[in-house]
C-alpha atoms as a PDB file:
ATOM      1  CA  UNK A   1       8.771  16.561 -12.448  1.00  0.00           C
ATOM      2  CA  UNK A   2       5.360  17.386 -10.773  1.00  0.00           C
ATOM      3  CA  UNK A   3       6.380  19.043  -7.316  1.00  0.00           C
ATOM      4  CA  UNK A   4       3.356  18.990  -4.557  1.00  0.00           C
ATOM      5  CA  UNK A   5       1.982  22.864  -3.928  1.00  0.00           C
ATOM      6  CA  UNK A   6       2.417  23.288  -0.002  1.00  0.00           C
ATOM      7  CA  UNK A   7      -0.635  24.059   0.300  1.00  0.00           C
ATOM      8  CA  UNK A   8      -3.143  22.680  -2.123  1.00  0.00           C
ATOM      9  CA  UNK A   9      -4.321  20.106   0.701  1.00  0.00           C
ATOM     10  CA  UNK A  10      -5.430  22.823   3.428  1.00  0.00           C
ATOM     11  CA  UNK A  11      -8.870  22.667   4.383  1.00  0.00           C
ATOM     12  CA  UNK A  12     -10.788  26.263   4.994  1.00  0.00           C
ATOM     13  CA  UNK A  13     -12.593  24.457   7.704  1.00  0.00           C
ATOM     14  CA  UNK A  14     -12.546  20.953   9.500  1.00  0.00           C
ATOM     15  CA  UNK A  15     -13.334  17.849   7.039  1.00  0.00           C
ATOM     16  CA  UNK A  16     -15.482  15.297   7.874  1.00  0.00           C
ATOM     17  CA  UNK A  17     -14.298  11.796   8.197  1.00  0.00           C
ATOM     18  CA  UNK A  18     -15.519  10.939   4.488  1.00  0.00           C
ATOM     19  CA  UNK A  19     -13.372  14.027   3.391  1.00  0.00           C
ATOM     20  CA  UNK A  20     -10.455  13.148   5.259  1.00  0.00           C
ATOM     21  CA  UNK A  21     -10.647   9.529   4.087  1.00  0.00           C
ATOM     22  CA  UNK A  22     -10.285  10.910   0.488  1.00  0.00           C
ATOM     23  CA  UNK A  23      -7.603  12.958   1.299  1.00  0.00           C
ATOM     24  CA  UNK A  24      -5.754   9.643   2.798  1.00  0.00           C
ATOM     25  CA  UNK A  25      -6.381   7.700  -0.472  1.00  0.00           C
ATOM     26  CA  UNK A  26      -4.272  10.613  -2.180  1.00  0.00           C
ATOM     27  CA  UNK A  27      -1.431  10.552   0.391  1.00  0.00           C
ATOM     28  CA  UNK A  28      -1.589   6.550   0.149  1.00  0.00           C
ATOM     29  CA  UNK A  29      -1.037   7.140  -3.816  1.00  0.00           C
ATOM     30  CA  UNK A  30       1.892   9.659  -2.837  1.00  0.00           C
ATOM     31  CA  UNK A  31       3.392   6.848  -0.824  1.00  0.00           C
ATOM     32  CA  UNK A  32       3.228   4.257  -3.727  1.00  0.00           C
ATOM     33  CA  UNK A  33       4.887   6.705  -6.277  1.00  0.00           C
ATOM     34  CA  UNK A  34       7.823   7.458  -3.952  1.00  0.00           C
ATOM     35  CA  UNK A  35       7.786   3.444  -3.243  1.00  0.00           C
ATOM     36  CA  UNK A  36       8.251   3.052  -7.127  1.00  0.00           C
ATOM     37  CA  UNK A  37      10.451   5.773  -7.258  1.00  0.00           C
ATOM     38  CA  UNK A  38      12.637   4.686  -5.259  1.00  0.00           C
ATOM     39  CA  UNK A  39      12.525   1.065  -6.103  1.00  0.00           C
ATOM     40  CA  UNK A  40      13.537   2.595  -9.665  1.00  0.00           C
ATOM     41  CA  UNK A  41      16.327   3.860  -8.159  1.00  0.00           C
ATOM     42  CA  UNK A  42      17.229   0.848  -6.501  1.00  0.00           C
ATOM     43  CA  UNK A  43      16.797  -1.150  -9.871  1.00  0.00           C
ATOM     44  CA  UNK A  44      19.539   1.929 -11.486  1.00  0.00           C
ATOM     45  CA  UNK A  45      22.766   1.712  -9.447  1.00  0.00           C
ATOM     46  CA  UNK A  46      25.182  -0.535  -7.599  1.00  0.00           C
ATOM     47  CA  UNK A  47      26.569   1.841  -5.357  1.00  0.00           C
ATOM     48  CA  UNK A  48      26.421   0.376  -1.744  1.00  0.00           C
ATOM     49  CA  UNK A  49      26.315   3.624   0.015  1.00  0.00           C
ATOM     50  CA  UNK A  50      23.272   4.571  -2.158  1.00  0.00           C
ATOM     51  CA  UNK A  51      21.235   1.649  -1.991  1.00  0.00           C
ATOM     52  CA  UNK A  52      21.274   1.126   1.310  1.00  0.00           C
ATOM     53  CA  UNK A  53      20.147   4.612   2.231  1.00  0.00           C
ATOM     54  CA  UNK A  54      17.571   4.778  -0.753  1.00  0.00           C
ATOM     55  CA  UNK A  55      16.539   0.999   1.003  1.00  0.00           C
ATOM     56  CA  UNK A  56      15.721   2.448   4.611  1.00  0.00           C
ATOM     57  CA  UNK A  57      14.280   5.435   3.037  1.00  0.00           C
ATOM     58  CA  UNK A  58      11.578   2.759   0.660  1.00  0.00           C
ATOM     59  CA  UNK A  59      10.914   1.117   4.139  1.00  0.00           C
ATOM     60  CA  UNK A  60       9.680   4.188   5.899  1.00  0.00           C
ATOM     61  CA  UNK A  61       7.385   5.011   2.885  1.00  0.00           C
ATOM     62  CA  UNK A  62       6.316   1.610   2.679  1.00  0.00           C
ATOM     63  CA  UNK A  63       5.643   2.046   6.858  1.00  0.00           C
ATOM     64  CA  UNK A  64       3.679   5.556   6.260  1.00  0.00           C
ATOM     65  CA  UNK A  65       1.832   3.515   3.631  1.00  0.00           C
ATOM     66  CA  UNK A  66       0.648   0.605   6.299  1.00  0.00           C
ATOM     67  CA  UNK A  67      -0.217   3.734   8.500  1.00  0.00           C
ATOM     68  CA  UNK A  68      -2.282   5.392   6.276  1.00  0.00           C
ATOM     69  CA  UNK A  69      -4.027   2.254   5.258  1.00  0.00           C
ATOM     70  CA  UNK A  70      -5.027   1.629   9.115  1.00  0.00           C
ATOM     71  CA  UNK A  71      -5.587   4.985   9.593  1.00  0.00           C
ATOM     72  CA  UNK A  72      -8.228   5.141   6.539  1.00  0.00           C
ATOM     73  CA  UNK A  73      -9.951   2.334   7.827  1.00  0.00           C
ATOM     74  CA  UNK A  74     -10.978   3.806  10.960  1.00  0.00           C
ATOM     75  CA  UNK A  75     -12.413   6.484   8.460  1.00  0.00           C
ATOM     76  CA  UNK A  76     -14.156   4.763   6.185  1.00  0.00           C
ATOM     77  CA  UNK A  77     -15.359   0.999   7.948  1.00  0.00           C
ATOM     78  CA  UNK A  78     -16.883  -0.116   5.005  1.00  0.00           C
ATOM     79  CA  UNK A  79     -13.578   0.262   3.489  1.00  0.00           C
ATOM     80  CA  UNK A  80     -12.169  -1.464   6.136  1.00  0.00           C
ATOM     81  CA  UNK A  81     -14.398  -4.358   5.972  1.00  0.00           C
ATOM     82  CA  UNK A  82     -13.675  -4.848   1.940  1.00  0.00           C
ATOM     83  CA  UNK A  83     -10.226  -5.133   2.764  1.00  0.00           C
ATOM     84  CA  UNK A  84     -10.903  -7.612   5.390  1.00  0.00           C
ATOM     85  CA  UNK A  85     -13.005  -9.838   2.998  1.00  0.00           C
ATOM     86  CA  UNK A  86     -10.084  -9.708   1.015  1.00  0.00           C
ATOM     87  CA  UNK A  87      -7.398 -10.465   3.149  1.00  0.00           C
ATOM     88  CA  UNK A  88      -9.527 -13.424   4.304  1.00  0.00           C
ATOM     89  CA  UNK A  89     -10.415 -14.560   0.554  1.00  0.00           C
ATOM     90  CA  UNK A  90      -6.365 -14.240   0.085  1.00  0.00           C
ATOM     91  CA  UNK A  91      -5.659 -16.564   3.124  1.00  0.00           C
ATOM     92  CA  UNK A  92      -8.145 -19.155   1.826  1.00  0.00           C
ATOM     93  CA  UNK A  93      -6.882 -19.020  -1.828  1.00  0.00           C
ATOM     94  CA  UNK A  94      -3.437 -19.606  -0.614  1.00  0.00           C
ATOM     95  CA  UNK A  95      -4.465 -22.549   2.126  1.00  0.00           C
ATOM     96  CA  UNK A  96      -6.094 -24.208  -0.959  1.00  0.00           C
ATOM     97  CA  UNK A  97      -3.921 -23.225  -4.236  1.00  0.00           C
ATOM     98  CA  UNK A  98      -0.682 -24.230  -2.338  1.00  0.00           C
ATOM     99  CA  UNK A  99       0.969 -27.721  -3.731  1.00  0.00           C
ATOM    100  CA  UNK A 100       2.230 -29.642  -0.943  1.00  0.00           C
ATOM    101  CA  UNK A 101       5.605 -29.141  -1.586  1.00  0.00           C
ATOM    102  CA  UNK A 102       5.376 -25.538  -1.275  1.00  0.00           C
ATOM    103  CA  UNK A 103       7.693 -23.075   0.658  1.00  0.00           C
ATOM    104  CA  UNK A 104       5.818 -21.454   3.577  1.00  0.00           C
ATOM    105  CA  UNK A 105       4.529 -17.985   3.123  1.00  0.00           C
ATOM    106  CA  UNK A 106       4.371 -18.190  -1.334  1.00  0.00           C
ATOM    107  CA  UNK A 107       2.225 -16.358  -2.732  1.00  0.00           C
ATOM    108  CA  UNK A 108      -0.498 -18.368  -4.599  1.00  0.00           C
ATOM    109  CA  UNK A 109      -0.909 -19.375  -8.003  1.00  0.00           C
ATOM    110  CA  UNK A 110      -4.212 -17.324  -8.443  1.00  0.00           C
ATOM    111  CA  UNK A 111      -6.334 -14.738  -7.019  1.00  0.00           C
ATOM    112  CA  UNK A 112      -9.604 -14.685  -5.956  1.00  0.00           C
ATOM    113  CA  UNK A 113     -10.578 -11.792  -4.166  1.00  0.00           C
ATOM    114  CA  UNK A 114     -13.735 -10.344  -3.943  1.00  0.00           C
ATOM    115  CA  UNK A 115     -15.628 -10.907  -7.869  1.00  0.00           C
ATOM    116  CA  UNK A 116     -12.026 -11.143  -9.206  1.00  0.00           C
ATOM    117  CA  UNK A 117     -10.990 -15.089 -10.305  1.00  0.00           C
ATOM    118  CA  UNK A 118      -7.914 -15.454 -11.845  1.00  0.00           C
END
């Protein structure tokens, strides 16, 4: 198992925005491993006790992930405009793909953000 050295992130001096955006993306990719490790776990056992605890603690990374994400956009605005684009290409995709019939807040049946058509 690959265990983080303590301190392979420490900076000898202060890091510019661009820097600490980078460092962000890592600790966002942290987040999503423990998110998949945990969901893993989830997907292994049937123990109440243990799911339920592994459950909250998949929440809070999923949390620190939303944090980091807001976080990095303040850092890095073109970033954060991208993901705007997107989220507004999603919303338009869905308003449109949906069949009347369907339940509110399903995902739709393809994507199109950005250059990406599916």
């Amino acid at each position: 198992m690959d265990f983080t050295e303590p301190f392979v992130g420490m900076a000898r001096r202060t890091l510019t925005d661009a820097e600490l955006a980078q460092a962000i993306r890592l600790d966002m990719a942290a987040e999503l491993d423990a998110i998949n490790l945990y969901q893993a776990h989830l997907d292994a056992t049937d123990n109440p006790v243990a799911r339920r605890v592994i459950a909250h603690i998949m929440d809070e990374e999923k949390e620190h992930l939303v944090e980091f994400a807001q976080l990095l956009y303040q850092l890095d605005p073109t970033q954060a405009d991208h993901a705007a684009q997107a989220a507004r290409e999603f919303a338009d995709a869905a308003a449109s793909d949906a069949p009347p019939a369907a339940e509110a807040g399903a995902a739709p049946r393809g994507l199109t953000v950005g250059s990406l058509k599916t």
